[in-house]
N, C-alpha and C. Protein backbone atom coordinates (compact mmCIF):
# COMPACT_ATOMS: atom_id res chain seq x y z
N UNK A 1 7.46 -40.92 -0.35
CA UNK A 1 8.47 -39.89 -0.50
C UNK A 1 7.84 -38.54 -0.20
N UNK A 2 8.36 -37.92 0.66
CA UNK A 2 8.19 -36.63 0.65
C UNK A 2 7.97 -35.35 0.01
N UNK A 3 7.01 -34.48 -0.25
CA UNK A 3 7.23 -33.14 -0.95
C UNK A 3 8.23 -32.63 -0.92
N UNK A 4 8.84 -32.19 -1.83
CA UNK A 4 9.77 -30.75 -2.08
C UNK A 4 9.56 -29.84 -2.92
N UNK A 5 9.51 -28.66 -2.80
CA UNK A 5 9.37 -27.55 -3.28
C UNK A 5 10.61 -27.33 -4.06
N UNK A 6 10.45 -27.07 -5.32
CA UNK A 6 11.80 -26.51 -5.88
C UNK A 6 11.65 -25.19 -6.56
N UNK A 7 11.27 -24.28 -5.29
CA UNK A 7 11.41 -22.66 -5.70
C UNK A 7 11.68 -22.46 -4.27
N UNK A 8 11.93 -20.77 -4.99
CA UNK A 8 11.98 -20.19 -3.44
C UNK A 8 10.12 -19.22 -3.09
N UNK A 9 10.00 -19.31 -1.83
CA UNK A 9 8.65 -19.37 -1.47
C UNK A 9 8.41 -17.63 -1.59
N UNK A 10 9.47 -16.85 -1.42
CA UNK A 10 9.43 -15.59 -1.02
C UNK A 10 9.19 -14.94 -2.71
N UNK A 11 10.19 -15.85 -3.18
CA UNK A 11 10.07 -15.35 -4.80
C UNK A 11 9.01 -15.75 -5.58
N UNK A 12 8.12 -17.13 -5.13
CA UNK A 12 6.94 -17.21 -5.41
C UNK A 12 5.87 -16.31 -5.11
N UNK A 13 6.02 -15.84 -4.01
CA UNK A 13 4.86 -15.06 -3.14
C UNK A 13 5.05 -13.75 -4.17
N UNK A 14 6.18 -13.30 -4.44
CA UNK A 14 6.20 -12.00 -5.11
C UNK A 14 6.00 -12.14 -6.21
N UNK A 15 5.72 -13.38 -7.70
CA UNK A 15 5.19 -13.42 -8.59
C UNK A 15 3.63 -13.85 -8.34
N UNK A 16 3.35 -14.17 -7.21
CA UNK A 16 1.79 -13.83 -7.36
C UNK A 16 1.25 -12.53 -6.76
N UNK A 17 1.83 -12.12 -6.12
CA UNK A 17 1.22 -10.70 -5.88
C UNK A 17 1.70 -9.66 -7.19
N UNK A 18 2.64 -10.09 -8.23
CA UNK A 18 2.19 -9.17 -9.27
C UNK A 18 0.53 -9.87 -10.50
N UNK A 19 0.39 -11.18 -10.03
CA UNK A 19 -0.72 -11.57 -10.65
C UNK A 19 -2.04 -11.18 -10.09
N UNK A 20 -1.89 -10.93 -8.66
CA UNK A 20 -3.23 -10.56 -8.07
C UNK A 20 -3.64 -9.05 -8.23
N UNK A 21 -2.42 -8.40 -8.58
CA UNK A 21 -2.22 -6.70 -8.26
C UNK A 21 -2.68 -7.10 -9.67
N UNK A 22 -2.35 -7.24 -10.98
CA UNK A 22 -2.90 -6.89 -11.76
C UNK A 22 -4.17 -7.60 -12.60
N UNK A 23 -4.58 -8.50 -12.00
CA UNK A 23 -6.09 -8.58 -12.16
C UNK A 23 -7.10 -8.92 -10.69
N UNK A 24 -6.85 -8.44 -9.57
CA UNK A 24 -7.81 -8.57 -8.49
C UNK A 24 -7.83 -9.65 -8.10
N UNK A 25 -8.44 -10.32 -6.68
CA UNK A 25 -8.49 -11.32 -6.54
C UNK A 25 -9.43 -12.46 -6.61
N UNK A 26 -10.80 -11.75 -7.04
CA UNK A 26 -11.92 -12.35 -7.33
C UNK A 26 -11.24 -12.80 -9.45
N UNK A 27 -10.60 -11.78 -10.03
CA UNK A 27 -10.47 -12.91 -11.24
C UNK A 27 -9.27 -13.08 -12.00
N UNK A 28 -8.74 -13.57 -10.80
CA UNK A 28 -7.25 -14.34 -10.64
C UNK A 28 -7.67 -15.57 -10.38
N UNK A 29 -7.50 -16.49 -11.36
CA UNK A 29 -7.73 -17.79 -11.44
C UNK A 29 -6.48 -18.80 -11.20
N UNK A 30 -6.60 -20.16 -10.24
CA UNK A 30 -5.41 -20.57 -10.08
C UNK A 30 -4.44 -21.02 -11.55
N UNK A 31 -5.13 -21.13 -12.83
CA UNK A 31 -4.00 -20.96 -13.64
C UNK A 31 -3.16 -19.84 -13.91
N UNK A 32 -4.50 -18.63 -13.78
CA UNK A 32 -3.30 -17.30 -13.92
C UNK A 32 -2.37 -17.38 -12.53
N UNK A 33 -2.58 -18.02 -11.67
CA UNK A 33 -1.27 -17.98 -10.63
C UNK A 33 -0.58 -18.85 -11.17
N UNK A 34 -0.87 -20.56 -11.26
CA UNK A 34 0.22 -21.19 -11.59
C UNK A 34 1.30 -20.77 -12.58
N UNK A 35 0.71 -20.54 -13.53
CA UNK A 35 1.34 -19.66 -14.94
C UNK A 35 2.59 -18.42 -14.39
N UNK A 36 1.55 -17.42 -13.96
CA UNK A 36 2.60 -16.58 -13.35
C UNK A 36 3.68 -16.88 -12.52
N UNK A 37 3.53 -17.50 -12.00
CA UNK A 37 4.53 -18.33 -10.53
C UNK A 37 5.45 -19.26 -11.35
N UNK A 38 4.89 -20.29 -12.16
CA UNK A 38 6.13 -21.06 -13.02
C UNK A 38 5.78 -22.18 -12.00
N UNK A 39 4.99 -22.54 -11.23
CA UNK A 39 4.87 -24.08 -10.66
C UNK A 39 3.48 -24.48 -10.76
N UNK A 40 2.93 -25.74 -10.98
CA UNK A 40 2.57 -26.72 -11.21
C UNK A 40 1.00 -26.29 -9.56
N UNK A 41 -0.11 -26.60 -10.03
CA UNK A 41 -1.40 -26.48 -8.88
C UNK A 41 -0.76 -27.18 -7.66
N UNK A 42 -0.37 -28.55 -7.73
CA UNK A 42 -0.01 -29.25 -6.84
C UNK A 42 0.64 -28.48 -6.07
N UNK A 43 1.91 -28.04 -6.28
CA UNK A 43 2.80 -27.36 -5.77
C UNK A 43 2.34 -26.08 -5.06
N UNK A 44 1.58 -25.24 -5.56
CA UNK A 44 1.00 -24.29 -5.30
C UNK A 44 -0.13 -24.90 -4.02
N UNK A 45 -0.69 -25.96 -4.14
CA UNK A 45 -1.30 -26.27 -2.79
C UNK A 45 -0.36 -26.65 -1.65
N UNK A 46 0.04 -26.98 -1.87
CA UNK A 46 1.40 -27.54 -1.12
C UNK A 46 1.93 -27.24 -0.35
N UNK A 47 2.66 -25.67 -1.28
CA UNK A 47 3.09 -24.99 -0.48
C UNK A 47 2.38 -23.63 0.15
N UNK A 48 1.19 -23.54 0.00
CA UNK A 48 0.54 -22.56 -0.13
C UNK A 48 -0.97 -22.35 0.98
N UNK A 49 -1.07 -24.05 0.65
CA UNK A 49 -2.74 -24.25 1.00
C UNK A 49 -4.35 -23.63 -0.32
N UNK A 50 -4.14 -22.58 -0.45
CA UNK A 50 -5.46 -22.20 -1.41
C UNK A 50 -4.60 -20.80 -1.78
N UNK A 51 -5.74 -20.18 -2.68
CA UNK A 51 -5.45 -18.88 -3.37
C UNK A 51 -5.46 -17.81 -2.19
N UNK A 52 -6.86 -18.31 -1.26
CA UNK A 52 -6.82 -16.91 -0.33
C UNK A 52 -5.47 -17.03 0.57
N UNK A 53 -5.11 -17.62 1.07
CA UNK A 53 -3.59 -17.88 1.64
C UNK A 53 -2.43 -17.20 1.21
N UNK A 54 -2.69 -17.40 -0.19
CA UNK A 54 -1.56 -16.80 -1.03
C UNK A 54 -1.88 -15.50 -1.17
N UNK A 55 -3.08 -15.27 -1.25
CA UNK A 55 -3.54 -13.63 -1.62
C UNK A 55 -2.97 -13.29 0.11
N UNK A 56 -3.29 -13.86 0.85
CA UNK A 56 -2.81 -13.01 2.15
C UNK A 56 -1.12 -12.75 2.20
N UNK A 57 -0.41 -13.79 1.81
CA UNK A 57 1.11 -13.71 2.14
C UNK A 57 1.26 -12.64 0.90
N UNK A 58 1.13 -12.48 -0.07
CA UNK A 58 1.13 -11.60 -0.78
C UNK A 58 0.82 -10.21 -0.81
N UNK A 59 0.08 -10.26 0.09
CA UNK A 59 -0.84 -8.81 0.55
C UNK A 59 0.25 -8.46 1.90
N UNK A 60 0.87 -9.45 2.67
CA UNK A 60 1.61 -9.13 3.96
C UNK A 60 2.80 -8.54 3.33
N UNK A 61 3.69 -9.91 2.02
CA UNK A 61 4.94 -9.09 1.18
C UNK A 61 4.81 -7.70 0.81
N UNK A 62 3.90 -7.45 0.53
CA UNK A 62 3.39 -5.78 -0.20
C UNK A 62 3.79 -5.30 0.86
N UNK A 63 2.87 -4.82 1.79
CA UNK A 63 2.47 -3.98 3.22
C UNK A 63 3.86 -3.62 3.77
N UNK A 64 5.13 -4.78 4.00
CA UNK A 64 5.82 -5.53 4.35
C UNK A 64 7.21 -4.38 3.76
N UNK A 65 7.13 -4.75 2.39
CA UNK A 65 8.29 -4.28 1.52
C UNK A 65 8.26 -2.57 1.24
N UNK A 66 6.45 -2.60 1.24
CA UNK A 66 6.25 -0.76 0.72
C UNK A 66 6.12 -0.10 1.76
N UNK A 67 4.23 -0.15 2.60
CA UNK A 67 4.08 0.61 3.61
C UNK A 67 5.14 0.53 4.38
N UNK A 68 5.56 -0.40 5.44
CA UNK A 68 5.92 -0.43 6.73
C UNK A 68 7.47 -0.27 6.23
N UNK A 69 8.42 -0.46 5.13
CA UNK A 69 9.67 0.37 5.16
C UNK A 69 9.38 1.39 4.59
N UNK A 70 8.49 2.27 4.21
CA UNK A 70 8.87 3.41 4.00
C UNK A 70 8.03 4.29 4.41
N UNK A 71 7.20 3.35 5.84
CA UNK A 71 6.76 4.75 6.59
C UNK A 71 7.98 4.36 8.14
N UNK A 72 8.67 3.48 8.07
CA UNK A 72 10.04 3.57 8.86
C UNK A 72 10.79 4.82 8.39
N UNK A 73 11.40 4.45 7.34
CA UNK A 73 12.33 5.63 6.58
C UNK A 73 11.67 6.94 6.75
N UNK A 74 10.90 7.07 6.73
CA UNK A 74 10.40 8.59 6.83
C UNK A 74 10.07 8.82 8.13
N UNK A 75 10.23 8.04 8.96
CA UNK A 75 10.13 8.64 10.48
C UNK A 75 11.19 8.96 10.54
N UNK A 76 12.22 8.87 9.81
CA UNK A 76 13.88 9.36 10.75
C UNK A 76 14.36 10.37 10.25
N UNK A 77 13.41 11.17 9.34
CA UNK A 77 13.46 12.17 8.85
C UNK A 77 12.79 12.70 9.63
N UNK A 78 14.08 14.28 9.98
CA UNK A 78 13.85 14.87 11.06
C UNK A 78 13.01 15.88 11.26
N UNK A 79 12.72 16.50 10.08
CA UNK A 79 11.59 17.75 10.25
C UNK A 79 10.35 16.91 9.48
N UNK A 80 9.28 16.63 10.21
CA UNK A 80 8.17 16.39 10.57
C UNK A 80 6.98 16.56 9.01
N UNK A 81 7.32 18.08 8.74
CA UNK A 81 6.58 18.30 7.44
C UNK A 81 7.12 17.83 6.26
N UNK A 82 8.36 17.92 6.22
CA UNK A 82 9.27 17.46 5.51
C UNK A 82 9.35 15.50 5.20
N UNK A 83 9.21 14.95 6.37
CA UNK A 83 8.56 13.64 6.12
C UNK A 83 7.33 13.26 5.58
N UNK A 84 6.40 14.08 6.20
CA UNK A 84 5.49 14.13 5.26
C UNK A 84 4.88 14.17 3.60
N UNK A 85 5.96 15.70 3.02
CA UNK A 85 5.86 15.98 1.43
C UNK A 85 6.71 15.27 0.70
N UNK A 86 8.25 14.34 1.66
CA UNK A 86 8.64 12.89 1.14
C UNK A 86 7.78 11.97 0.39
N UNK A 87 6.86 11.51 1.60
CA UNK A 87 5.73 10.68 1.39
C UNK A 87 4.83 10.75 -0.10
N UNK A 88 4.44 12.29 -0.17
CA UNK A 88 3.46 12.43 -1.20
C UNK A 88 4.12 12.31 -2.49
N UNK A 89 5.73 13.32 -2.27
CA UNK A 89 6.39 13.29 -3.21
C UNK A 89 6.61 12.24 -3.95
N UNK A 90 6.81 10.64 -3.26
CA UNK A 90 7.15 9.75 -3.87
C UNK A 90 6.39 8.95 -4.29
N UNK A 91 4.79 9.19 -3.84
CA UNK A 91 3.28 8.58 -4.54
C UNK A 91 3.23 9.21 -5.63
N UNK A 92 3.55 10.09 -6.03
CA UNK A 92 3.27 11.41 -7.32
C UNK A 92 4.63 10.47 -7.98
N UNK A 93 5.63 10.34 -8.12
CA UNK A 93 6.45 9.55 -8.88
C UNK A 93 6.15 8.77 -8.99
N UNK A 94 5.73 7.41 -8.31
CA UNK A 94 5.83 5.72 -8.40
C UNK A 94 4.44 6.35 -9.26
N UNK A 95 3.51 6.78 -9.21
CA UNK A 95 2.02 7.22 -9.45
C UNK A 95 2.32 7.56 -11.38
N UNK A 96 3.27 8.39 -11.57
CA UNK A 96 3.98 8.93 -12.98
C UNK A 96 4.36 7.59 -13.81
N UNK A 97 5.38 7.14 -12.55
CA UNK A 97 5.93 5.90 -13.50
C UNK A 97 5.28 4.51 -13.63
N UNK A 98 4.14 4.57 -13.27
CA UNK A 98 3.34 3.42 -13.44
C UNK A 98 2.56 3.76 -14.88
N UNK A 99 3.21 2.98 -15.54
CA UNK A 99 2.76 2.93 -16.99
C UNK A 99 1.57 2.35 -17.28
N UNK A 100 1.31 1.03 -16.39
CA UNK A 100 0.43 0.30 -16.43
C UNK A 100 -1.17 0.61 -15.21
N UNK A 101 -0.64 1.66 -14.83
CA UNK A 101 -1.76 1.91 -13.89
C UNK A 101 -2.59 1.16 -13.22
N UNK A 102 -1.35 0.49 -12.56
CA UNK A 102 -1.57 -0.57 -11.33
C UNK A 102 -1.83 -0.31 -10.06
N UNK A 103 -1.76 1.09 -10.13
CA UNK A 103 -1.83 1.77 -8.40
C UNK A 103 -1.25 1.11 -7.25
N UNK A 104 -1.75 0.82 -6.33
CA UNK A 104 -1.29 0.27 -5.10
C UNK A 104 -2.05 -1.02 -4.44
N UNK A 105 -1.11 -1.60 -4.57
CA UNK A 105 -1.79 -3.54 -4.34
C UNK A 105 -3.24 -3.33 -3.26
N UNK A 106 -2.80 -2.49 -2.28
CA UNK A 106 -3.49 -2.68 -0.83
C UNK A 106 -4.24 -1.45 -1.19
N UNK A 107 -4.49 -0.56 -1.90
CA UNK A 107 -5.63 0.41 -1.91
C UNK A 107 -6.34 -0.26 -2.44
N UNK A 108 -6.06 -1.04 -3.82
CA UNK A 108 -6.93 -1.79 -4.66
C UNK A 108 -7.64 -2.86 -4.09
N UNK A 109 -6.83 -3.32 -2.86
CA UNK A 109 -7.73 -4.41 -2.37
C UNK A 109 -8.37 -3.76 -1.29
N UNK A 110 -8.03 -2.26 -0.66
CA UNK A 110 -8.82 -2.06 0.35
C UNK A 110 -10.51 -1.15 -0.73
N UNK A 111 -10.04 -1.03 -2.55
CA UNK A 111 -11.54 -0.78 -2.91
C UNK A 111 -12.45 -2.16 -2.91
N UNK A 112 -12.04 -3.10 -2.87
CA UNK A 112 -13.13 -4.17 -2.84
C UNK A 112 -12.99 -5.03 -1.56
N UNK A 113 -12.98 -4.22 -0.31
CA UNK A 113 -13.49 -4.82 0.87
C UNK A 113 -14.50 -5.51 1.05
N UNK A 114 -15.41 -5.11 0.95
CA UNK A 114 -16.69 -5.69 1.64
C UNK A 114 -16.84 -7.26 0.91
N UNK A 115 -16.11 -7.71 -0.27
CA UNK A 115 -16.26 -8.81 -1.04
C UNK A 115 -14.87 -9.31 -0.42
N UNK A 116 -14.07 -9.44 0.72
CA UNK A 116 -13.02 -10.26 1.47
C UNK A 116 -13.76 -10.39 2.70
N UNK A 117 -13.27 -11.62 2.82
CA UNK A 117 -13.32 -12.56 4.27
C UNK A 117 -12.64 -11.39 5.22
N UNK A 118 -13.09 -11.22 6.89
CA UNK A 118 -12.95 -11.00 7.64
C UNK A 118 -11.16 -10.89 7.97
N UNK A 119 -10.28 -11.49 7.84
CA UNK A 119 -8.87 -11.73 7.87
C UNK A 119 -8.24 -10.67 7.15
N UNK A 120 -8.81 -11.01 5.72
CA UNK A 120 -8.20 -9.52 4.98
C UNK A 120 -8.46 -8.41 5.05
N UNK A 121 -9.61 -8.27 5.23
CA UNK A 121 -10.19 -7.12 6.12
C UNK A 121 -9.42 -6.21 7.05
N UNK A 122 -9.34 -7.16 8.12
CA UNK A 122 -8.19 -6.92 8.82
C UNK A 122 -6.59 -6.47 8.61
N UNK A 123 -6.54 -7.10 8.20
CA UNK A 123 -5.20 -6.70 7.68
C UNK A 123 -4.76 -5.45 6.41
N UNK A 124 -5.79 -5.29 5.65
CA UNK A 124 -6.01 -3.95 4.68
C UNK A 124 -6.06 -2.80 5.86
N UNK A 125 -6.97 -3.02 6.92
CA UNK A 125 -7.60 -1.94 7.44
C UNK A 125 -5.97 -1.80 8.71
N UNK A 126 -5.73 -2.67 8.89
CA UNK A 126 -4.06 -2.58 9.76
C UNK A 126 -3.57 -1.97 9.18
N UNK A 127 -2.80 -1.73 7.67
CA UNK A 127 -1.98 -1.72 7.08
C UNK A 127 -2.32 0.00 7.00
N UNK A 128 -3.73 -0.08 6.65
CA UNK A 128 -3.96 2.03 6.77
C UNK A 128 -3.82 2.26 7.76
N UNK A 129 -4.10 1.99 8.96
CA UNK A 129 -4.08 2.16 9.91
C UNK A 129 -2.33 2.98 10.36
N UNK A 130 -1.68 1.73 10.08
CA UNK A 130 -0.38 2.70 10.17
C UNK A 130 0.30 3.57 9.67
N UNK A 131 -0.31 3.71 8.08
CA UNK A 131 0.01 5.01 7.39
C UNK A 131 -0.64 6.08 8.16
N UNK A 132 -1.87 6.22 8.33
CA UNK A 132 -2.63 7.20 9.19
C UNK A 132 -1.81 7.80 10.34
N UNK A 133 -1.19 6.46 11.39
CA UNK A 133 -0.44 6.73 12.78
C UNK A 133 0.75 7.01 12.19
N UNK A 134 1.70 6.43 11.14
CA UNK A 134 3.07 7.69 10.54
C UNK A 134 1.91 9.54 10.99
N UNK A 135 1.73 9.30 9.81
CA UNK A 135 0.77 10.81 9.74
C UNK A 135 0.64 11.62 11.22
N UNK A 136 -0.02 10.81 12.24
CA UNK A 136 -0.59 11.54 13.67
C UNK A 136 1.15 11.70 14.29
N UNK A 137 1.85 10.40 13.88
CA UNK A 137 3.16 10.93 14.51
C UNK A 137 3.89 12.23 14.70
N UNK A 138 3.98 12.12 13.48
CA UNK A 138 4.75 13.48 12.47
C UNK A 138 3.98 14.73 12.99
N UNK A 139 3.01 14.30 13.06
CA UNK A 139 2.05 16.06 13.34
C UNK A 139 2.28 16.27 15.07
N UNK A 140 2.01 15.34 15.74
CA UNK A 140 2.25 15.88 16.93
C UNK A 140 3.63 16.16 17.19
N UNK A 141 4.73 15.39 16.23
CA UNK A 141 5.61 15.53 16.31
C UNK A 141 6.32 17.24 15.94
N UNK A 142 5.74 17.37 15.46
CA UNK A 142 5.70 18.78 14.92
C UNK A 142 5.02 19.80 15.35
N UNK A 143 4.30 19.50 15.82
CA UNK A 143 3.47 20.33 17.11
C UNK A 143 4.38 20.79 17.94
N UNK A 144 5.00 19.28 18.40
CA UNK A 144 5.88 19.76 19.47
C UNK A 144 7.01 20.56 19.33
N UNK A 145 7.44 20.75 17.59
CA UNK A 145 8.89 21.39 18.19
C UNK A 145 8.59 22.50 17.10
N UNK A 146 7.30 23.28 17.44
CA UNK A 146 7.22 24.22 16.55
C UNK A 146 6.28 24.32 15.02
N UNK A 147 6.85 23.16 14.38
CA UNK A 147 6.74 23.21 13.08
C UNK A 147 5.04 23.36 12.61
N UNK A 148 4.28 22.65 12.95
CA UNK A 148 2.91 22.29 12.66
C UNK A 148 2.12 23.18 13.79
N UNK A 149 1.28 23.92 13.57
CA UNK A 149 0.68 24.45 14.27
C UNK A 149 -0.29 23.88 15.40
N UNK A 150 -0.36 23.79 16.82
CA UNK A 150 -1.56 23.66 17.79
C UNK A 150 -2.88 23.05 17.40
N UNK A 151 -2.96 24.31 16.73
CA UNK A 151 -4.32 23.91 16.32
C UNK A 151 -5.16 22.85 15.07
N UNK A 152 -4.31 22.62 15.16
CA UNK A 152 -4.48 21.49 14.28
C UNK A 152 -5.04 20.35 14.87
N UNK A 153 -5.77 19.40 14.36
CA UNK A 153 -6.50 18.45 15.31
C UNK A 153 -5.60 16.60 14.86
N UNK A 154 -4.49 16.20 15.34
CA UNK A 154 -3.53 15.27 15.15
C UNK A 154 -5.03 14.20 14.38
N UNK A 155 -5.89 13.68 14.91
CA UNK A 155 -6.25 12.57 14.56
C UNK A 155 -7.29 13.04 13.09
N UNK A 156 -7.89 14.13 13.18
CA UNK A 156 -8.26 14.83 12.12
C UNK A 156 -8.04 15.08 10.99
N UNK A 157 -6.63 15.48 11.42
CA UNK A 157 -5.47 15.86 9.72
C UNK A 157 -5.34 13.84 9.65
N UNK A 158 -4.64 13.65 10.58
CA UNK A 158 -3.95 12.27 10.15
C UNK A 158 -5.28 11.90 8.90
N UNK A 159 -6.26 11.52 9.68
CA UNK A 159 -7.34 10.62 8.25
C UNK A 159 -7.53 11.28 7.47
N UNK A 160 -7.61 12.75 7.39
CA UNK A 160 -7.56 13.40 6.00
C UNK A 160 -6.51 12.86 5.25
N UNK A 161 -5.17 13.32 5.75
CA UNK A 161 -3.79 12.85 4.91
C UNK A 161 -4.27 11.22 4.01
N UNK A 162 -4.32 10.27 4.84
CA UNK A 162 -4.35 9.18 4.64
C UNK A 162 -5.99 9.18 3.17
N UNK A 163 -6.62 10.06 3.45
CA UNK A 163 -7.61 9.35 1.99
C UNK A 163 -6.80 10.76 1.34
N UNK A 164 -5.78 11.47 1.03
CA UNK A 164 -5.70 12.11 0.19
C UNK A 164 -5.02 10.92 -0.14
N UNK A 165 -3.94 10.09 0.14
CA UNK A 165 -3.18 8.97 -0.41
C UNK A 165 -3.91 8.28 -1.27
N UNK A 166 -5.20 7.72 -0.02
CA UNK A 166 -6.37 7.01 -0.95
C UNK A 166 -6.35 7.14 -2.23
N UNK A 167 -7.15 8.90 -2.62
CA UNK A 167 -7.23 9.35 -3.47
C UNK A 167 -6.52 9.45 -4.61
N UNK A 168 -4.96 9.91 -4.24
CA UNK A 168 -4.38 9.91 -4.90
C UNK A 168 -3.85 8.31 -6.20
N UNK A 169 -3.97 7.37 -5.27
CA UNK A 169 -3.64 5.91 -5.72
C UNK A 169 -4.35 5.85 -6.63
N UNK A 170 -6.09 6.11 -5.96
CA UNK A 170 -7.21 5.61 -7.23
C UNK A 170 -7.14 6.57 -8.34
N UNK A 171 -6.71 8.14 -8.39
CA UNK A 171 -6.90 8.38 -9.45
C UNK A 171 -5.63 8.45 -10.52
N UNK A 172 -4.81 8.40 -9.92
CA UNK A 172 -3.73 7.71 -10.93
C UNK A 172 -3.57 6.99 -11.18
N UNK A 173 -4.45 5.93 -11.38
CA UNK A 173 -5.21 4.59 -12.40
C UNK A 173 -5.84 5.52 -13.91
N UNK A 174 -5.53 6.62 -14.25
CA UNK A 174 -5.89 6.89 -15.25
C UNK A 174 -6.96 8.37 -15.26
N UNK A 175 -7.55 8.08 -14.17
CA UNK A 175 -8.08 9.57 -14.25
C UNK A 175 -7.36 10.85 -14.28
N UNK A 176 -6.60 11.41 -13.01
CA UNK A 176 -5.72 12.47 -13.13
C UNK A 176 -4.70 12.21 -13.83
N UNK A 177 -3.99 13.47 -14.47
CA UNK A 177 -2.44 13.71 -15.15
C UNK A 177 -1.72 14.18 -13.63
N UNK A 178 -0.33 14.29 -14.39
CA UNK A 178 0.83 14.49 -13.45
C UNK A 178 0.07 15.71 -12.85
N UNK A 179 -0.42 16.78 -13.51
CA UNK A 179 -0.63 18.00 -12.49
C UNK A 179 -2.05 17.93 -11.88
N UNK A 180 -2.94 17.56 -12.09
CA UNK A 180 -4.16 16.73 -10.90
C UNK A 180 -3.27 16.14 -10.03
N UNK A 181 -2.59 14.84 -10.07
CA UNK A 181 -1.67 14.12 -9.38
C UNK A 181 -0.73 15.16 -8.00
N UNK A 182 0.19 16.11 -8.36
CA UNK A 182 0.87 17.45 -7.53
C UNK A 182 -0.50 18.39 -7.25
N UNK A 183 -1.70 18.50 -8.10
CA UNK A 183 -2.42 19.40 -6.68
C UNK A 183 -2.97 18.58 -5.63
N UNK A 184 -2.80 17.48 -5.92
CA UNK A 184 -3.47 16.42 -4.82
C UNK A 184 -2.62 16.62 -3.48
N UNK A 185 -1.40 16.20 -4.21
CA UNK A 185 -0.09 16.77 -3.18
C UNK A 185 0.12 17.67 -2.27
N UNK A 186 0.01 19.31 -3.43
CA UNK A 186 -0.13 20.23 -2.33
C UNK A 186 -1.18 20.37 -1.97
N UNK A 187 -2.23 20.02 -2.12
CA UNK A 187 -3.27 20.38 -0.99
C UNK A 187 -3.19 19.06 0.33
N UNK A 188 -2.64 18.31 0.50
CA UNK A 188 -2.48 17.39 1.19
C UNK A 188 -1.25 17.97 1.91
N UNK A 189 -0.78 18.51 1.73
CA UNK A 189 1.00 19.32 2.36
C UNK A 189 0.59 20.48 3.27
N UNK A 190 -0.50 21.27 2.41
CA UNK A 190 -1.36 22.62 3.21
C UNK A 190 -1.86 22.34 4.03
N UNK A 191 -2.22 21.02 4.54
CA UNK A 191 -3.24 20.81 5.74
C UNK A 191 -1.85 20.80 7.30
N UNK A 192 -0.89 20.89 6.95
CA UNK A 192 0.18 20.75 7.97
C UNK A 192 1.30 21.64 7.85
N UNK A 193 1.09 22.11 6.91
CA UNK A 193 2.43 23.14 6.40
C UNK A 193 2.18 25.17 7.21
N UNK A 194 3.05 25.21 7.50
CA UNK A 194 2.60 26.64 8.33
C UNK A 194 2.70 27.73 7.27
């Protein structure tokens, strides 16, 4: 007789990426997944193959649901700087309302790189990658119609922007308050703002 899965895979994937987000993936043990998930090891191999598998589809759902729709949404916002202090604006909230100071799935896994396989690697370093290129967008984009000044160096600011995010993620795990948190902001806004 055949396997069947009796969950849904998408809704599995998203109760283990709240198990990996909140204890890492080196000590996330497959009971703390099975447990969290509500199915059985078997099942979890099954449908899954291993933990790193799952840590990847989990890490893609993240990237997937956060970065890449809402550095969409903020491209279609039309003034350039203004997409930008969107951006920060809404790291400084999700950043407030994280009670549990969980920060951000994919910063947290891009602080313990060098201890992932080559694949995830990849894919952490993709995933900045396109926050960075939102960033270079917007600026040349703004270059062009005025807003952002010339002189500004597009690929320069972009990686600045992108580790003020960094920054910002890791230290609202508990180090900075809300107002550390907003000067992070505006000084990340000043590097493009005329």
């Amino acid at each position: 007789m055949p396997w069947e899965k009796g969950f849904k895979v998408e809704e599995a994937v998203t109760k283990a990426q709240k198990v990996f987000w909140s204890k890492g993936y080196e000590a996330t043990s497959l009971s703390d997944l099975t447990e969290g998930m509500g199915i059985n090891k078997g099942s979890l191999y099954n449908a899954f193959g291993n933990k790193k598998k799952l840590f990847m589809l989990a890490l893609l759902q993240y990237d997937r649901d956060n970065g890449q729709k809402t550095v969409q949404a903020l491209s279609k916002i039309e003034d350039p700087v203004e997409a930008i202090t969107t951006l920060f604006d809404g790291l400084v909230a999700q950043s407030i309302d994280d009670r549990e100071c969980k920060g951000c799935f994919l910063v947290n896994t891009a602080l313990e790189l060098p201890h992932h396989e080559e694949d995830i690697q990849k894919l952490v370093i993709s995933a900045l990658e396109d926050i960075e290129g939102f960033f270079k967008s917007m600026i040349l984009k703004g270059q062009k119609v005025g807003r952002i000044s010339k002189d500004i160096q597009a690929d320069e600011t972009a990686k600045s922007l992108l580790s003020f995010v960094v920054g910002l993620r890791v230290l609202a795990r508990g180090v900075f308050d809300e107002k550390g948190l907003h000067a992070i902001r505006d000084n990340a806004v000043r590097l493009i703002d005329n």
